[in-house]
Protein backbone atom coordinates (compact mmCIF):
# COMPACT_ATOMS: atom_id res chain seq x y z
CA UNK A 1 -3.37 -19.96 -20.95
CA UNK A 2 -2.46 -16.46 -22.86
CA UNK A 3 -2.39 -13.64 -20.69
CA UNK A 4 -5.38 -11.97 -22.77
CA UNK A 5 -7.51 -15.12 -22.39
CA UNK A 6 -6.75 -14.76 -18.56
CA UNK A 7 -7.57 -11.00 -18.76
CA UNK A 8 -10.92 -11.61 -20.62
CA UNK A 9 -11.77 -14.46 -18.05
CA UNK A 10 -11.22 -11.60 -15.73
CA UNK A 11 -13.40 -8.80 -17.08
CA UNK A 12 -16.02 -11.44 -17.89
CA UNK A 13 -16.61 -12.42 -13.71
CA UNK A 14 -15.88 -8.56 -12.95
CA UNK A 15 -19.51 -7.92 -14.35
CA UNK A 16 -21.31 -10.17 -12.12
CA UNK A 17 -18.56 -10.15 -9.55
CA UNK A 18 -19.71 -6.10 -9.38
CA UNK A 19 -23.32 -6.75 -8.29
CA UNK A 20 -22.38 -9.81 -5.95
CA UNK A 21 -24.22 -9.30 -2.47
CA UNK A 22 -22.24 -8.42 0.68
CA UNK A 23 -22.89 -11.46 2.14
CA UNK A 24 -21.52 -13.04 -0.65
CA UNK A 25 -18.44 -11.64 -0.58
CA UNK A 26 -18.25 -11.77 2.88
CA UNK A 27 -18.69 -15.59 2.92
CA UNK A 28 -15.90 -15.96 0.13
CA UNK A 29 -13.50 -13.94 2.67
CA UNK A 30 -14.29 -16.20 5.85
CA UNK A 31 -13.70 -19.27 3.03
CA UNK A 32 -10.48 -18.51 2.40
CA UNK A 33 -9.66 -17.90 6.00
CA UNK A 34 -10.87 -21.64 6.89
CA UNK A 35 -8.96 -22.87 3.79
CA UNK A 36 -5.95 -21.26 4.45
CA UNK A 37 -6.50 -23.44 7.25
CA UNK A 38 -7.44 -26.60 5.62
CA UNK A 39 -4.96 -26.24 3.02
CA UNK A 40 -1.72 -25.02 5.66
CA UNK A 41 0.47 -28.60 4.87
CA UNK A 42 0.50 -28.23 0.94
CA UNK A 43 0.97 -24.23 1.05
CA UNK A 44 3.95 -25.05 3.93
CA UNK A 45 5.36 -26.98 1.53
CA UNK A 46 5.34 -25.18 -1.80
CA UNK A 47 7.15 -22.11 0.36
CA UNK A 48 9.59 -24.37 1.14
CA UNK A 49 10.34 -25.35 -2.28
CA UNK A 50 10.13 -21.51 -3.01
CA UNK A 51 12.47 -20.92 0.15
CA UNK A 52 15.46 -23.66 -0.69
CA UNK A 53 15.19 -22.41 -4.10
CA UNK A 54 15.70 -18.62 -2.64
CA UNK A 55 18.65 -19.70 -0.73
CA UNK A 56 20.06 -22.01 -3.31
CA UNK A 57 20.07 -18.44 -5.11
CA UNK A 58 21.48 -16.37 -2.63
CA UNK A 59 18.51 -14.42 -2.31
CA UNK A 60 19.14 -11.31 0.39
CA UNK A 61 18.22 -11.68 4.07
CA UNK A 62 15.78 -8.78 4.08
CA UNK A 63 14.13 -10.56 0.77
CA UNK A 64 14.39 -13.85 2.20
CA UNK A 65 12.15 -13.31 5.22
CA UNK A 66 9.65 -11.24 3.18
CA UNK A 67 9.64 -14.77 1.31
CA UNK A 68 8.35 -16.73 4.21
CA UNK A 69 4.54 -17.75 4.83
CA UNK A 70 5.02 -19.55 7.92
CA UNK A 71 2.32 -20.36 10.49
CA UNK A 72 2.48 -16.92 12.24
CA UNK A 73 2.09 -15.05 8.93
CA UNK A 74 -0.51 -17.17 7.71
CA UNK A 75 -2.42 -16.39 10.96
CA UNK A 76 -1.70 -12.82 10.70
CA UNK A 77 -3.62 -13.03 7.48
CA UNK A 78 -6.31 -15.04 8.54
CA UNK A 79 -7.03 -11.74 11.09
CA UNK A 80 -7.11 -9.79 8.35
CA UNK A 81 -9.47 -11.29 6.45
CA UNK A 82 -11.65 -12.04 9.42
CA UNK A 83 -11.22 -7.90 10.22
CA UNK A 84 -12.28 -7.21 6.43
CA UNK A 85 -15.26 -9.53 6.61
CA UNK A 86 -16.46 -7.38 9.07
CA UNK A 87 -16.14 -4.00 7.95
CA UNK A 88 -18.83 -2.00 6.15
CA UNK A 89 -19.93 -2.51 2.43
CA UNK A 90 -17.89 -0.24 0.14
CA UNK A 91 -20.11 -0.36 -2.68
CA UNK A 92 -23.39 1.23 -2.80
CA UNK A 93 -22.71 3.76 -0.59
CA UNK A 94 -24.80 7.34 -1.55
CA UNK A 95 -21.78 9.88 -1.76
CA UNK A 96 -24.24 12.90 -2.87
CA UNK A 97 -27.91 12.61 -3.04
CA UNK A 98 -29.51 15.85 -4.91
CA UNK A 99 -33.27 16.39 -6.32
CA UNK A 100 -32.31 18.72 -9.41
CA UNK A 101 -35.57 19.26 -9.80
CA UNK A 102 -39.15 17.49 -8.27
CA UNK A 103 -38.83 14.06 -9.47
CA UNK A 104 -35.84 14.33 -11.08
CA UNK A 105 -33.04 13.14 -8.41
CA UNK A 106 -28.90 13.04 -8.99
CA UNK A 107 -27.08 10.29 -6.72
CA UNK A 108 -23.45 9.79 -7.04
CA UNK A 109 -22.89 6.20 -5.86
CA UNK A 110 -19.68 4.11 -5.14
CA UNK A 111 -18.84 1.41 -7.26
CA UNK A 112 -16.23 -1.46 -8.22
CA UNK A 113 -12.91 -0.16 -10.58
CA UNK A 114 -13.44 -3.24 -12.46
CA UNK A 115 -10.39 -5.46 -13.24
CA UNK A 116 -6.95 -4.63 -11.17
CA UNK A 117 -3.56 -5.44 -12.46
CA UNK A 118 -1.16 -5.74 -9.62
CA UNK A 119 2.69 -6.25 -9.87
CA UNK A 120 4.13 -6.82 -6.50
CA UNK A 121 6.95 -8.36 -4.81
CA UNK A 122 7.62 -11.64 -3.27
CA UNK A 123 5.72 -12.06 -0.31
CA UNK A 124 3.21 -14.54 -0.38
CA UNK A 125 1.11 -12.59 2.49
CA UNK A 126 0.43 -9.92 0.12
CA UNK A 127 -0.93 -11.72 -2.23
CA UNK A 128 -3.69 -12.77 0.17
CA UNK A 129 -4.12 -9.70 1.84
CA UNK A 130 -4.27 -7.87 -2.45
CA UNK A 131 -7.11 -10.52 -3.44
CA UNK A 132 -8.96 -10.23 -0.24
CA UNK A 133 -9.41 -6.02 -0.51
CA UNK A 134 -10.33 -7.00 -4.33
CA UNK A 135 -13.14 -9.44 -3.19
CA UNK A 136 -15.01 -7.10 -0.72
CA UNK A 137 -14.82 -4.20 -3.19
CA UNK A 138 -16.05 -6.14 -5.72
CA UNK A 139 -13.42 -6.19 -8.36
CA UNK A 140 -11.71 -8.69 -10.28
CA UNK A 141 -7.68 -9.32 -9.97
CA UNK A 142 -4.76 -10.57 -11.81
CA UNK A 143 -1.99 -10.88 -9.74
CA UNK A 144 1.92 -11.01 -10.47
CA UNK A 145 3.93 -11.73 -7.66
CA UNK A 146 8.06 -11.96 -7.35
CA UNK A 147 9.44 -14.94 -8.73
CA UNK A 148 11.09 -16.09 -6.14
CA UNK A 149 7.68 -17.13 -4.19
CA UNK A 150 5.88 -18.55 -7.43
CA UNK A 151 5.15 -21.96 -5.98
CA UNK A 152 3.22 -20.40 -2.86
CA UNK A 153 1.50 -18.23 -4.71
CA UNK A 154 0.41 -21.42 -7.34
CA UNK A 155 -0.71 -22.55 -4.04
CA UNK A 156 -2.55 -19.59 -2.45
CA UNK A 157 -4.46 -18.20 -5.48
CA UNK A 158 -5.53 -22.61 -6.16
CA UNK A 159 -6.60 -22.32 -2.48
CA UNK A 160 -8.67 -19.11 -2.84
CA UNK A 161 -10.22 -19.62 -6.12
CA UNK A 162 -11.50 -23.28 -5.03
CA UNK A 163 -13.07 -21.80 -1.89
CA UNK A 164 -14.47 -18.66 -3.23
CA UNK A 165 -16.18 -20.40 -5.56
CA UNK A 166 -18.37 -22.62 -3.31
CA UNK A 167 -19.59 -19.48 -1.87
CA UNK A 168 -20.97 -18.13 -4.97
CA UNK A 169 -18.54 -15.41 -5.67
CA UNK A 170 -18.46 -15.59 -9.93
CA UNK A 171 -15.48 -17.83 -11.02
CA UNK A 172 -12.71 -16.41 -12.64
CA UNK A 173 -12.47 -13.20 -10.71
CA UNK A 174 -8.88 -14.22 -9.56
CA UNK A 175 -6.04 -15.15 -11.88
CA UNK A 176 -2.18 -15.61 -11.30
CA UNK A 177 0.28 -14.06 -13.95
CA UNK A 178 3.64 -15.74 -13.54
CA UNK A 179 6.17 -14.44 -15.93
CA UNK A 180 8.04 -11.03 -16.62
CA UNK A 181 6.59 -11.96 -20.75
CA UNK A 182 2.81 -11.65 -19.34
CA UNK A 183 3.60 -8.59 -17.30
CA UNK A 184 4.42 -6.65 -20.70
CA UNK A 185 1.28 -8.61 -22.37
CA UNK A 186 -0.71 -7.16 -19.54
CA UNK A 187 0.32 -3.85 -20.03
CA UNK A 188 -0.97 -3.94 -23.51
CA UNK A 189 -4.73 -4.60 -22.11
CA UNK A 190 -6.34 -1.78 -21.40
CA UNK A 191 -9.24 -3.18 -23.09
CA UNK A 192 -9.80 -5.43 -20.48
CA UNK A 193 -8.30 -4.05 -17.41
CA UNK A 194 -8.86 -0.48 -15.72
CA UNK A 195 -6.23 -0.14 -13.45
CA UNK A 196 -2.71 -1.16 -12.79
CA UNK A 197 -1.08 -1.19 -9.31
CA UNK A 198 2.80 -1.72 -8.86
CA UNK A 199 4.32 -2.16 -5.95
CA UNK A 200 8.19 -1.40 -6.01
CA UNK A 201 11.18 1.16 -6.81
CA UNK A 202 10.69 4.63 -8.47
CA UNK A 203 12.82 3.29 -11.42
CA UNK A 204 10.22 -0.03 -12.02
CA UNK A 205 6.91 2.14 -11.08
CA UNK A 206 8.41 4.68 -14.13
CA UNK A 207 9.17 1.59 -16.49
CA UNK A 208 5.24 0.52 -15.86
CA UNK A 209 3.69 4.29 -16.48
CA UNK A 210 5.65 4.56 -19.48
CA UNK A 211 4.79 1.53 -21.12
CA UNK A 212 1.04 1.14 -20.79
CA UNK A 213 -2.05 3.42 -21.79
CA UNK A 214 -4.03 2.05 -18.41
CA UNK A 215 -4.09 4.50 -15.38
CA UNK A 216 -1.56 3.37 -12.76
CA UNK A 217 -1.87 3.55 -9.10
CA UNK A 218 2.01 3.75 -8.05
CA UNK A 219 3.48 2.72 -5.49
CA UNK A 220 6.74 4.30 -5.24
CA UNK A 221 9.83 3.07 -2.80
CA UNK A 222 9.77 3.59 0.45
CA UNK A 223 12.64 6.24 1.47
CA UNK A 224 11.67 7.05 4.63
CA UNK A 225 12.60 9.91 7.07
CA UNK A 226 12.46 10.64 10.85
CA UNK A 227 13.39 14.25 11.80
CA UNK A 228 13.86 14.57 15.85
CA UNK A 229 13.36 18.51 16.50
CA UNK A 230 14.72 20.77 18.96
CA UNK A 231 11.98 20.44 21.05
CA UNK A 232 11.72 16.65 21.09
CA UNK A 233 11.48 14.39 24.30
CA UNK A 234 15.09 12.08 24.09
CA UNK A 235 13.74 9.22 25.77
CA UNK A 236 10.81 9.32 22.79
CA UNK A 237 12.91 9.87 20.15
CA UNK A 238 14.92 7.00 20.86
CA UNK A 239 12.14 4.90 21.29
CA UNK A 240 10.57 5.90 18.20
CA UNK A 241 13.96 5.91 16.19
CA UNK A 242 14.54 2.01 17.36
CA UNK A 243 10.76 1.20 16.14
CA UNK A 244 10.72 2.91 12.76
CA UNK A 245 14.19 1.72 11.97
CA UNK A 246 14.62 -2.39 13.54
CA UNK A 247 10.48 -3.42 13.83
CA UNK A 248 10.95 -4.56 10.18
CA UNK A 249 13.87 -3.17 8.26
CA UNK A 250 12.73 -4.57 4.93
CA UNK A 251 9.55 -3.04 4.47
CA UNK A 252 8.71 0.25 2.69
CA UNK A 253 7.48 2.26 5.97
CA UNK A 254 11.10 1.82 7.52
CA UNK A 255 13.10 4.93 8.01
CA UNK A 256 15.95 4.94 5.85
CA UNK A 257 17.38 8.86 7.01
CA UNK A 258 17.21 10.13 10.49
CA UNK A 259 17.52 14.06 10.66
CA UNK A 260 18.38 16.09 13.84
CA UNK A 261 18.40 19.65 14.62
CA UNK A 262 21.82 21.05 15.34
CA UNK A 263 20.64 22.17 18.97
CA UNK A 264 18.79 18.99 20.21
CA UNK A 265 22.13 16.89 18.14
CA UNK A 266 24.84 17.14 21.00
CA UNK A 267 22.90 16.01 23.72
CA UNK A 268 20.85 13.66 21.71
CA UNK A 269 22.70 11.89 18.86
CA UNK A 270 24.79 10.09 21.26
CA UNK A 271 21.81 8.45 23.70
CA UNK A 272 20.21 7.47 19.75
CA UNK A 273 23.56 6.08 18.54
CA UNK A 274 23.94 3.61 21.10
CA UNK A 275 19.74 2.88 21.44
CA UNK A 276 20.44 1.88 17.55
CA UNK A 277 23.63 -0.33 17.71
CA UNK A 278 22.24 -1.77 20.50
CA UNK A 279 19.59 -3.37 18.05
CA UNK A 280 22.36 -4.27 15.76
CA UNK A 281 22.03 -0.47 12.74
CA UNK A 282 24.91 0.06 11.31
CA UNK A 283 25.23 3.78 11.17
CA UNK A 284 26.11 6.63 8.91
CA UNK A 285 26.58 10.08 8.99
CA UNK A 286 27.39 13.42 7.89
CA UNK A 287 30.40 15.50 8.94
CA UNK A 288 28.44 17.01 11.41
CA UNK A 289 27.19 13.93 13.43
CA UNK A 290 30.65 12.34 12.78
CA UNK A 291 31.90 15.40 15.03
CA UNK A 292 30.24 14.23 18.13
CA UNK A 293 30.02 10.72 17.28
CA UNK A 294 33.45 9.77 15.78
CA UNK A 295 32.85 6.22 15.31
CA UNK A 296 29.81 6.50 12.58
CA UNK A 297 30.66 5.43 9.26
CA UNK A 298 30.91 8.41 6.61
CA UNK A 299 28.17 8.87 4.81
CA UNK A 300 27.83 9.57 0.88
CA UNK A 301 25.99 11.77 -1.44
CA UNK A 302 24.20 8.27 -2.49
CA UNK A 303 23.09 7.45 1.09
CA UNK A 304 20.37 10.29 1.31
CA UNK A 305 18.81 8.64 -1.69
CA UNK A 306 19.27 5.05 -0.99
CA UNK A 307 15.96 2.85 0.03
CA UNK A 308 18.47 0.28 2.46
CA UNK A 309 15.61 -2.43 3.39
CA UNK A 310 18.46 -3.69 6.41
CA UNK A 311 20.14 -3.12 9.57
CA UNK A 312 21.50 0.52 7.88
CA UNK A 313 20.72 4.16 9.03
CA UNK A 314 21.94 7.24 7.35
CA UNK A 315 22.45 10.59 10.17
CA UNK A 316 22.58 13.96 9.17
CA UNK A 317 22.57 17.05 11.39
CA UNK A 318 20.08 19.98 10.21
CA UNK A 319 19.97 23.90 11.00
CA UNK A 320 15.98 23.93 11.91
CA UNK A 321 12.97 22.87 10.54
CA UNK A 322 12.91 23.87 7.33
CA UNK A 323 16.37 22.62 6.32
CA UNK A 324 14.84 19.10 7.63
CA UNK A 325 11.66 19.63 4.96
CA UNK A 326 13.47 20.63 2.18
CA UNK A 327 16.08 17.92 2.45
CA UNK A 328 12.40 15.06 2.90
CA UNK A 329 10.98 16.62 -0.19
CA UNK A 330 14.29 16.84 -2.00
CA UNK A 331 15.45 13.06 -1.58
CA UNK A 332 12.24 11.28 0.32
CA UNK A 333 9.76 9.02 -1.68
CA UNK A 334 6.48 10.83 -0.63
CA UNK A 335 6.06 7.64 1.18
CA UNK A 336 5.89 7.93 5.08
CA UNK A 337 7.79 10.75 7.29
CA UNK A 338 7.71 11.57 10.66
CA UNK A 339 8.31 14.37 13.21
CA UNK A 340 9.12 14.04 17.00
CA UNK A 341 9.15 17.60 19.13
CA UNK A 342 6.62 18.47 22.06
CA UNK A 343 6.32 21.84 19.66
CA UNK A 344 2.58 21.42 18.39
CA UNK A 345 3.54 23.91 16.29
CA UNK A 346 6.67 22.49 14.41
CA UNK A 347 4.65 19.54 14.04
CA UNK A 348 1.78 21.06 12.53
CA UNK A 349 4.12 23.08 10.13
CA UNK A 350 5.92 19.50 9.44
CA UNK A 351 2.48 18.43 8.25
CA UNK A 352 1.48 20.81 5.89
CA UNK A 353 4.63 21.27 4.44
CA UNK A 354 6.27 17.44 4.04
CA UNK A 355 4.56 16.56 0.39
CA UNK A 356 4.43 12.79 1.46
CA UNK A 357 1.45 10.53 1.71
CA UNK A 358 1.52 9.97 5.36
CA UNK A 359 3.30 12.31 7.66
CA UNK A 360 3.12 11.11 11.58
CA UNK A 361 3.81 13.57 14.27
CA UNK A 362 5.52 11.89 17.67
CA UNK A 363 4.61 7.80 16.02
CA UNK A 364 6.94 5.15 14.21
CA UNK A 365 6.79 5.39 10.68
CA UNK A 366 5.94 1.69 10.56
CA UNK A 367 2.38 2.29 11.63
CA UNK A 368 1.80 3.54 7.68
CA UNK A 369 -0.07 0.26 6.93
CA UNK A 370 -3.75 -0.66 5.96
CA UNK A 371 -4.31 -2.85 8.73
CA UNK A 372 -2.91 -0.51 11.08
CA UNK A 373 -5.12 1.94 9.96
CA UNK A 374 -8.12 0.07 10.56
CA UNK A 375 -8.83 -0.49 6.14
CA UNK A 376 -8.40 -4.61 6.86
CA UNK A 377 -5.31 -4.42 5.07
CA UNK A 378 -4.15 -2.67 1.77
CA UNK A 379 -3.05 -3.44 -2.18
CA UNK A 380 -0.27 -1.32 -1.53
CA UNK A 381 0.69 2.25 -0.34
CA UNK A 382 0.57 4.73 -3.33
CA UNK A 383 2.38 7.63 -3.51
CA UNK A 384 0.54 9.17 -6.47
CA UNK A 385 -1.96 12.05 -6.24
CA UNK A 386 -4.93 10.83 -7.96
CA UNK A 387 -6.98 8.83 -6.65
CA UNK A 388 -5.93 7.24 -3.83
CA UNK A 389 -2.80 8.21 -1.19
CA UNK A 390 -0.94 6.58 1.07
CA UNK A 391 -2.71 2.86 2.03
CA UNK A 392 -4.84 1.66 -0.06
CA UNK A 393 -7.71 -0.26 0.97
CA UNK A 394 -11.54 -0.56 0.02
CA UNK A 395 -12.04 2.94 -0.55
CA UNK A 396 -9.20 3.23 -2.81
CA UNK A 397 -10.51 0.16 -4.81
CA UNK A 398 -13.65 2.02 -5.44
CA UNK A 399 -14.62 4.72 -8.13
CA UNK A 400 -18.48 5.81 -8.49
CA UNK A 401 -20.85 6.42 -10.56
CA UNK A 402 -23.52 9.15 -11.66
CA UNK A 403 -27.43 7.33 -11.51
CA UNK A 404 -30.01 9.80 -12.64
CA UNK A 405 -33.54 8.72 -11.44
CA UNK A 406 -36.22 10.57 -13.66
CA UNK A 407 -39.77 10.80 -14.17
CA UNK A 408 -40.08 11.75 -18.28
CA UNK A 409 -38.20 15.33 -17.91
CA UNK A 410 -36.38 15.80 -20.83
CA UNK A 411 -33.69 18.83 -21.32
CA UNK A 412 -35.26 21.12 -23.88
CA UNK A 413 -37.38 23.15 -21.09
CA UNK A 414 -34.20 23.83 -18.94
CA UNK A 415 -32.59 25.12 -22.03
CA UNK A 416 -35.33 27.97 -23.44
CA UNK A 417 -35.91 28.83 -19.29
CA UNK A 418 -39.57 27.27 -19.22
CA UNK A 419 -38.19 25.47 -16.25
CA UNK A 420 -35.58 25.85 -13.52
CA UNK A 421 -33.45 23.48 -11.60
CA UNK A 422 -33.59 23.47 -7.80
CA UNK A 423 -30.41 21.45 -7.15
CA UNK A 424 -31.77 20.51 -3.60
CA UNK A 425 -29.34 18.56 -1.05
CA UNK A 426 -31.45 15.50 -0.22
């Protein structure tokens, strides 16, 4: 079918997929948890045809495992959409409730977007997790995910659509895009669909914003930063260092740079050198670090601005604070950056100034997820500044709307001063 048919099928359930009860959706979310279920041999299979193809192709380790829907990450989804089922309605929800005048009352109400475009990478878990956050919010999707996991995907959106659809949730409302020709159709649609989320590098987010007229929700790479301060407990910092770098290297909330101050450095960088080889980094660093650990591996100009996704850590040695800011602003991804001191007042100055979308004071990096932070999971984490920042869950799938609930007034009188508004907080 032509990717505009598929986008009109789309738009078409959005309407009624918009005013679809809670329970509803609810019930379609709990479906596709038991059918995930159900359906576990035939989706098993169809990622193994997606992995031996991956490996026939040489795909990367760090790609390979994102690649995998095995039985622990099917059951990790399966949480999630158990978690989302039972978190509170996002739509409906009275933002601002004001009388502007008696019996004529302003309510600015939360709503569905509409129809989400969503480019993302291979990893068949996020393609449940994406359509799940689209169901309770009440919008329609069309999904394109990496190539390399097309046959699980086939799978999982077959899977979902069959069991949402016994629940009453309006047909349609879910559609699979499968080619790098229907991503530029879809980018031609803004007829049809209201916003576009890509998940991915600077350089691919850029290609999407410059090539389509529909407002885009990016999701920029993941570079990373962990800045251990003067002040910062060793035993901590290593701890936290090990976490944010080897929980899961290939995933956008990993560290990619460490930064240390030059006092807490001498003492420090060696204890974190051999915490980190110990779980198998390779390291690099700057002249400085080099200095009092000999053995690192030089680093380049192109490793501060290098998103890794492995077993790699670039080190560089900074005079204070603000030399460790400047250098996060200057070559992070406004992604996810983190500070570790027992200074409350470093950290609070790390805060404000870091322009990133999450910035963590004395935690892992990694803990920049939607699940994590209690949303039931997320479409992505966006690095833009409209809209939505940093994990994107329900709320960020929501916009609102104005509803104006009058009793005849009409606008004349305010005009010539025969009558005043109150604009009374209800």
């Amino acid at each position: 079918m032509a990717t505009l048919d598929l986008a009109q099928l789309a738009k078409q359930a959005s309407i009624p997929l918009a005013d679809c009860n809670l329970a509803t959706r609810n019930q379609g979310l709990l479906a596709m948890a038991e059918a995930l279920t159900a359906h576990a041999d035939e989706i098993r299979a169809a990622n193994e045809r997606d992995l031996a193809k991956a490996r026939e192709d040489g795909l990367d380790a760090p790609l390979l495992k994102r690649l995998v829907f095995d039985d622990a990450k099917r059951e990790t989804v399966i949480e999630g959409l158990r978690s989302l089922a039972a978190l509170p309605d996002p739509l409906g929800r009275v933002l601002t409730h004001t009388e502007l005048d008696q019996g004529l009352v302003l309510s600015r109400v939360s709503c569905p977007i509409g129809v989400i475009g969503i480019i993302f990478e291979a990893r068949p878990d996020a393609l449940v997790q994406i359509s799940s956050l689209c169901l309770k919010s009440g919008n329609a999707v069309l999904l394109k995910g990496g190539s390399e996991a097309l046959h699980t995907n086939r799978a999982l959106t077959t899977v979902i659509a069959e069991a949402t659809a016994q629940c009453g949730v309006p047909e349609n409302w879910i559609q699979l895009l499968e080619t790098r020709t229907e991503v530029t159709e879809m980018l031609a649609l803004n007829e049809c669909i209201d916003l576009i989320v890509p998940r991915g590098s600077n350089a691919f987010v850029k290609y999407i914003m410059e090539h389509t007229t529909i407002p885009v929700l990016g999701h920029s790479s993941g570079l990373c930063h962990l800045y251990i301060d003067r002040a910062a407990n060793a035993e901590m910092a290593c701890r936290i260092a090990v976490d944010a770098k080897t929980q899961a290297p290939a995933t956008c909330n990993t560290i990619e740079t460490l930064l240390i101050h030059q006092d807490a450095a001498p003492a420090l960088l060696p204890q974190l050198a051999t915490a980190l080889r110990a779980a198998k980094v390779e390291l690099r660093g700057d002249e400085r670090s080099r200095a009092i650990v000999p053995d690192l591996l030089p680093a380049t100009a192109e490793d501060w601005s290098t998103e890794y996704l492995d077993y790699i850590l670039s080190i560089k040695i900074v005079n204070d604070i603000s030399e460790a800011i400047g250098h996060i602003n200057r070559f992070g991804s406004h992604h996810t950056d983190a500070i570790v001191t027992d200074d409350e007042n470093a950290a609070r100055l790390f805060q404000r100034r870091v322009d990133s979308a999450d910035v963590f004071w004395n935690a892992s990096t990694r803990f920049a997820d939607g699940f994590r932070f209690g949303l039931g999971a997320e479409v992505g984490i966006s690095t833009s500044k409209i809209h939505s920042r940093g994990p994107v869950g329900l709320e960020g799938l929501t916009i609102y709307k104005w509803l104006l609930d009058g009793s005849g007034q009409t606008v004349a009188p305010y005009c010539d001063g025969r009558v005043k508004f109150t604009h009374r907080p209800l």
